[in-house]
N, C-alpha and C. Protein backbone atom coordinates (compact mmCIF):
# COMPACT_ATOMS: atom_id res chain seq x y z
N UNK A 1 109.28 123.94 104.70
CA UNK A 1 110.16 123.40 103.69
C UNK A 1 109.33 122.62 102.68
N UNK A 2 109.44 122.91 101.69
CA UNK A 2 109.34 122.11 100.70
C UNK A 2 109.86 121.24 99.90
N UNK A 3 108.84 119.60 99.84
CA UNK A 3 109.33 118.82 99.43
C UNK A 3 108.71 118.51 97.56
N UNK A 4 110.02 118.33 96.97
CA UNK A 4 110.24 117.81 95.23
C UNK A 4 110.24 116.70 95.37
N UNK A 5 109.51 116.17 94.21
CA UNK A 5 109.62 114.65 94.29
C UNK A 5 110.05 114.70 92.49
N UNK A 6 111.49 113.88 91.80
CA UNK A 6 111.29 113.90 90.67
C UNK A 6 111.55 112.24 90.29
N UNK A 7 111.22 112.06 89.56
CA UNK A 7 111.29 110.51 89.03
C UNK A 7 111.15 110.42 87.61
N UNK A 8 111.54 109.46 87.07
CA UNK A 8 111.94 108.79 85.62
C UNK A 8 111.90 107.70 85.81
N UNK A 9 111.25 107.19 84.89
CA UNK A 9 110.80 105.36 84.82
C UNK A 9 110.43 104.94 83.51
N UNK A 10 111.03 104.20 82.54
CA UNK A 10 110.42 103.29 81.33
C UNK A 10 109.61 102.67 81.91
N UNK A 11 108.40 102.44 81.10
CA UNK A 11 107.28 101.19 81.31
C UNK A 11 107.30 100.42 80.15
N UNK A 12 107.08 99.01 80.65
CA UNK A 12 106.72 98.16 78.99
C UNK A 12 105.82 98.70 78.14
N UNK A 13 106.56 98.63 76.93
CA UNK A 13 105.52 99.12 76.23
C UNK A 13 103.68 98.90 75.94
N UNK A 14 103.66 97.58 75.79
CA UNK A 14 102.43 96.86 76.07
C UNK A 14 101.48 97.44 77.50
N UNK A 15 102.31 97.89 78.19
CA UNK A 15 101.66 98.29 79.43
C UNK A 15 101.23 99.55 79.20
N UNK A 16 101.85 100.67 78.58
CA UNK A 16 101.74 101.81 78.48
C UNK A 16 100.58 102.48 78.86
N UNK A 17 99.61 102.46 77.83
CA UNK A 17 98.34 102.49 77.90
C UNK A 17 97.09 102.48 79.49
N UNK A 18 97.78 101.19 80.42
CA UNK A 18 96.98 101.07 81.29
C UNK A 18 97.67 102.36 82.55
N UNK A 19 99.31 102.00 82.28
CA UNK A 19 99.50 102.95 83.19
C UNK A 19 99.23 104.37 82.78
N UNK A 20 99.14 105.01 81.87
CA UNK A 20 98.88 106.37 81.57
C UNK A 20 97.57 106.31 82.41
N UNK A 21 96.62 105.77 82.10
CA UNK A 21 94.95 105.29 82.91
C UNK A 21 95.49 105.87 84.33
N UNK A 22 96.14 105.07 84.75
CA UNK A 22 96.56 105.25 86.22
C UNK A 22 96.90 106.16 86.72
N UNK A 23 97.90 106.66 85.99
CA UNK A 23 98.89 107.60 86.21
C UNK A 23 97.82 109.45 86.52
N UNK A 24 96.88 109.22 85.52
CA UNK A 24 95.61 110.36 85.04
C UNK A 24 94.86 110.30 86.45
N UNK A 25 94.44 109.03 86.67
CA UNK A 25 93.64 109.67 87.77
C UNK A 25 94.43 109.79 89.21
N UNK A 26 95.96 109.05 89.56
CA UNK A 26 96.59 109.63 90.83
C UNK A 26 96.55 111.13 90.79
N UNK A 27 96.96 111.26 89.62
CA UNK A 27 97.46 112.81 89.38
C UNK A 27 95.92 113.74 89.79
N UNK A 28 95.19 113.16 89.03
CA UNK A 28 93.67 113.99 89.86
C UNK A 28 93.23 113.64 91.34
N UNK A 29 93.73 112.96 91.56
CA UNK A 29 93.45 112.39 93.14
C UNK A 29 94.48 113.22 94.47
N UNK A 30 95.57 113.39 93.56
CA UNK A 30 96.88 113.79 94.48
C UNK A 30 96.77 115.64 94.81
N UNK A 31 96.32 115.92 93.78
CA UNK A 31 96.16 117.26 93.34
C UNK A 31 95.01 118.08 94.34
N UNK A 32 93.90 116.91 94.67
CA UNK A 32 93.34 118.01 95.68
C UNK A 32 93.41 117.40 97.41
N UNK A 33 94.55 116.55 97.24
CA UNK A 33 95.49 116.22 98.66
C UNK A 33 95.67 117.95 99.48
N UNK A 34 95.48 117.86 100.47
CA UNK A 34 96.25 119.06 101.31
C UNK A 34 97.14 119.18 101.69
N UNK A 35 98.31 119.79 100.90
CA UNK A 35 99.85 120.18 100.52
C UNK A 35 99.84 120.05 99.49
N UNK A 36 99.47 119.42 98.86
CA UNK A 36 99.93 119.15 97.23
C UNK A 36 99.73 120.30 95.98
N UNK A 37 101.32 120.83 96.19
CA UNK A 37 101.24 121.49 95.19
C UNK A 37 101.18 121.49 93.53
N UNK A 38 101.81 120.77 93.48
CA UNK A 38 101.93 120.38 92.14
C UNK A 38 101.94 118.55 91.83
N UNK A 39 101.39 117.62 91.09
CA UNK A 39 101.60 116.41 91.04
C UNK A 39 101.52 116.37 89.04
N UNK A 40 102.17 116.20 88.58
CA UNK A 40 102.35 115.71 87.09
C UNK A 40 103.20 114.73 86.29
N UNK A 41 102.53 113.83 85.91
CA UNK A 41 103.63 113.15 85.15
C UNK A 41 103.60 113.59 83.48
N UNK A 42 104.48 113.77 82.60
CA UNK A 42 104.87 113.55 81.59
C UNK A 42 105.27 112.60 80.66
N UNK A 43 105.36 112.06 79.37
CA UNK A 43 106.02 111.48 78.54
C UNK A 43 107.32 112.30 77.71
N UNK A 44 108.44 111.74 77.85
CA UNK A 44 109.45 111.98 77.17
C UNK A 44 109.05 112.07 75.51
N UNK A 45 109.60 112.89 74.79
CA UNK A 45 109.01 113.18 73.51
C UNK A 45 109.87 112.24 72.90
N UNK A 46 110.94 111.74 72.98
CA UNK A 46 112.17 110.97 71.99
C UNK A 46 111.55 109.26 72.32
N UNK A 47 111.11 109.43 73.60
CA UNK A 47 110.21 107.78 73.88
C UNK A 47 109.45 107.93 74.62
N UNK A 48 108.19 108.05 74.13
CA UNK A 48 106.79 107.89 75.04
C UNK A 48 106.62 106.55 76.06
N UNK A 49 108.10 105.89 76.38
CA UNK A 49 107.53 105.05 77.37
C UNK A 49 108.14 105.14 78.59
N UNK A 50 108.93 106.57 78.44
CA UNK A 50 109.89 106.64 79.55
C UNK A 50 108.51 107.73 80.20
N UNK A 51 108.53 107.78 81.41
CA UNK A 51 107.95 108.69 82.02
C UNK A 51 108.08 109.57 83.23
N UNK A 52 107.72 110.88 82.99
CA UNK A 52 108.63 111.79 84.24
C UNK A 52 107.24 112.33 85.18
N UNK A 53 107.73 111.97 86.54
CA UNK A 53 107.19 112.34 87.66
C UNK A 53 107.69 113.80 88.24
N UNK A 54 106.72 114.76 88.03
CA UNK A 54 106.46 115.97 89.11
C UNK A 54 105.90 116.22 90.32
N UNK A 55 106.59 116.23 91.64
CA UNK A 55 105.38 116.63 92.76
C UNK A 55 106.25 116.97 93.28
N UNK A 56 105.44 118.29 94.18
CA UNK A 56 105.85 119.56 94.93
C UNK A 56 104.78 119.25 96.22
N UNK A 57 104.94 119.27 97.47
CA UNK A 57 104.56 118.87 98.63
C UNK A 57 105.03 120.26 99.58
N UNK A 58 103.70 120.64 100.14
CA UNK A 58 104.08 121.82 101.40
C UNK A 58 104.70 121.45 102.37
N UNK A 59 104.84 120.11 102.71
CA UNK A 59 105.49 119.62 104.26
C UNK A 59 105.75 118.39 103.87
N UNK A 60 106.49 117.70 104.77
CA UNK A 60 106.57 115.99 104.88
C UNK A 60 105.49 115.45 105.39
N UNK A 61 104.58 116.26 106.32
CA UNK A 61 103.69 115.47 106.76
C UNK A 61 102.28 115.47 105.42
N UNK A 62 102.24 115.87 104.28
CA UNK A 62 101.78 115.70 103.59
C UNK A 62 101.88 114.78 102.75
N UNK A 63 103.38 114.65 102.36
CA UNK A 63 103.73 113.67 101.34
C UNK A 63 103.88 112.31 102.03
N UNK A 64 103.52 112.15 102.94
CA UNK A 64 103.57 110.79 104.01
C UNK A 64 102.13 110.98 103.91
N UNK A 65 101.67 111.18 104.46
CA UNK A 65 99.65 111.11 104.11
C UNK A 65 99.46 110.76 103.12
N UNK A 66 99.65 111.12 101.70
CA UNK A 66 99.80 110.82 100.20
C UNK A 66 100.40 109.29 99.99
N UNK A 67 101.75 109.37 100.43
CA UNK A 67 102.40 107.88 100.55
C UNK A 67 101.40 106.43 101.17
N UNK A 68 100.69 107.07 101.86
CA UNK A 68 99.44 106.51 102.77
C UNK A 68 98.31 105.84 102.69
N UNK A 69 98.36 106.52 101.39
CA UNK A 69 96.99 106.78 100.88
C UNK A 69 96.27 104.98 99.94
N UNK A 70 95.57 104.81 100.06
CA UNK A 70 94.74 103.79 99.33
C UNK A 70 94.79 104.03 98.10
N UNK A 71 94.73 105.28 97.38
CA UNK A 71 94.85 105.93 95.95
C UNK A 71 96.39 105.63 95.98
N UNK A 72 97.23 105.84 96.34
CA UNK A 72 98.74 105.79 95.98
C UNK A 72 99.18 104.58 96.08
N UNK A 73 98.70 103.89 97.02
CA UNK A 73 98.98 101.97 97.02
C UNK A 73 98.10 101.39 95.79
N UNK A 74 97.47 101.72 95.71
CA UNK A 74 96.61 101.03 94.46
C UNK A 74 97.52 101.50 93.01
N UNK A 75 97.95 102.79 92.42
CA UNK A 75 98.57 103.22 91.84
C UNK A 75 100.14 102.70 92.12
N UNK A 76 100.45 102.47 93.08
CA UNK A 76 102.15 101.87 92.97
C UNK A 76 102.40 100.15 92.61
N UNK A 77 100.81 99.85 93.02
CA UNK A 77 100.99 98.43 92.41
C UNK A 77 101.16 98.17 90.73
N UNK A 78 100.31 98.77 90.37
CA UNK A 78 99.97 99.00 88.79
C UNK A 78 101.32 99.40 88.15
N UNK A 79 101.69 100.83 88.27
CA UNK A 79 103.26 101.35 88.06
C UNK A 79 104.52 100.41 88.54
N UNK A 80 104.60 99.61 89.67
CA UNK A 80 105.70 98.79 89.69
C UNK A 80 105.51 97.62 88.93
N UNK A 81 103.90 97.15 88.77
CA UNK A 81 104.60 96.14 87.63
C UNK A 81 105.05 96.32 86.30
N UNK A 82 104.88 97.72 85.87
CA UNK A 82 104.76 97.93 84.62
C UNK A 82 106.58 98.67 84.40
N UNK A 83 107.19 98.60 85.22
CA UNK A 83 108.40 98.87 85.08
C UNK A 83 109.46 98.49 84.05
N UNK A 84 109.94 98.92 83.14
CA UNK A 84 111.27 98.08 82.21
C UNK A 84 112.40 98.59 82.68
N UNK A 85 113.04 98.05 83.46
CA UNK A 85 114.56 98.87 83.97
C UNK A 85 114.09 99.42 85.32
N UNK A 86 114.99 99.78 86.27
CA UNK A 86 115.29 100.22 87.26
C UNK A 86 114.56 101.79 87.16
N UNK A 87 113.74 102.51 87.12
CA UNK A 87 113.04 103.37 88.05
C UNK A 87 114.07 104.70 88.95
N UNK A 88 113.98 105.65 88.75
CA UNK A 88 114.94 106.79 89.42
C UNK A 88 113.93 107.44 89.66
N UNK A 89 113.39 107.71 91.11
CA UNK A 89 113.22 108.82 92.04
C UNK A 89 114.02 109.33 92.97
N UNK A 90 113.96 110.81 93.26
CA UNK A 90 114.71 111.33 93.59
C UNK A 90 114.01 112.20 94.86
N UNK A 91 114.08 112.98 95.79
CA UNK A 91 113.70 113.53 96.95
C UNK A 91 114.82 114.58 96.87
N UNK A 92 114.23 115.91 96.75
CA UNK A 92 114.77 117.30 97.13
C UNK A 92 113.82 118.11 98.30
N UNK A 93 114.53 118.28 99.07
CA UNK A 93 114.25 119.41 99.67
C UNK A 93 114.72 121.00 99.41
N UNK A 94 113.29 121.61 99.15
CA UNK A 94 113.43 123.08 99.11
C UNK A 94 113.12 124.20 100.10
N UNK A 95 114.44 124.83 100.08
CA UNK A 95 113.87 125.63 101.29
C UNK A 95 113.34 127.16 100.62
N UNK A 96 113.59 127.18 99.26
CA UNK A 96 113.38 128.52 98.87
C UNK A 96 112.99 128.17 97.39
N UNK A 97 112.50 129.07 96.36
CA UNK A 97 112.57 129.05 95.03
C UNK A 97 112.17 130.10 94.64
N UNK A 98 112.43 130.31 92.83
CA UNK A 98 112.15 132.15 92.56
C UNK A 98 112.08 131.70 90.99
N UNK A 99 111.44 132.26 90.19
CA UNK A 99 110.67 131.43 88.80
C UNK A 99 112.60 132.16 88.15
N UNK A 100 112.73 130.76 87.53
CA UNK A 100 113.77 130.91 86.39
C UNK A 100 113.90 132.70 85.44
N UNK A 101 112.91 132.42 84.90
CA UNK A 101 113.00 133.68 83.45
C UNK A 101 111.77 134.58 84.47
N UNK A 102 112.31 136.08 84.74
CA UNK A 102 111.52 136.69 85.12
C UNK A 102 111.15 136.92 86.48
């Protein structure tokens, strides 16, 4: 089964900057994790301070190793302080998928 991870979060603006920093190297750190299929965050185009979390995980016991991790505690400190508003992550489980168009 596969686990989705999606999230949406404003950061202060003033902060922006350091967390993108952050955000760049979890994402290179997470990426050659074993399960980790996919890890990306984005900026919203209408406000570059809202920001969207992508990660795709082969198992739970991966995304708990990741959760684990010294790279991800160091990175959640940085990202929770930089929070403006309440933060939405979300947890899907997939048991199947098949590409949209095609």
């Amino acid at each position: 089964m596969t686990i989705v991870i999606h999230g949406v979060a404003r950061v202060q603006p003033e902060m922006l900057d350091e967390v993108l920093t952050a955000a760049a190297l979890i994402s290179r750190s997470s990426r050659t994790e074993p399960g980790c299929n996919r890890y990306q965050f984005s900026q919203d185009v209408a406000d570059p301070t809202v920001l969207v979390l992508m990660e795709e995980w082969a198992s739970e016991e991966a995304l708990q190793t990741h959760l684990a991790s010294s790279e991800f505690a160091e990175f959640a400190e940085t990202f929770s302080r930089a929070f403006d508003g309440t933060p939405e992550f979300v947890r899907f489980s997939a048991h199947d998928g098949e590409p949209l168009f095609g």
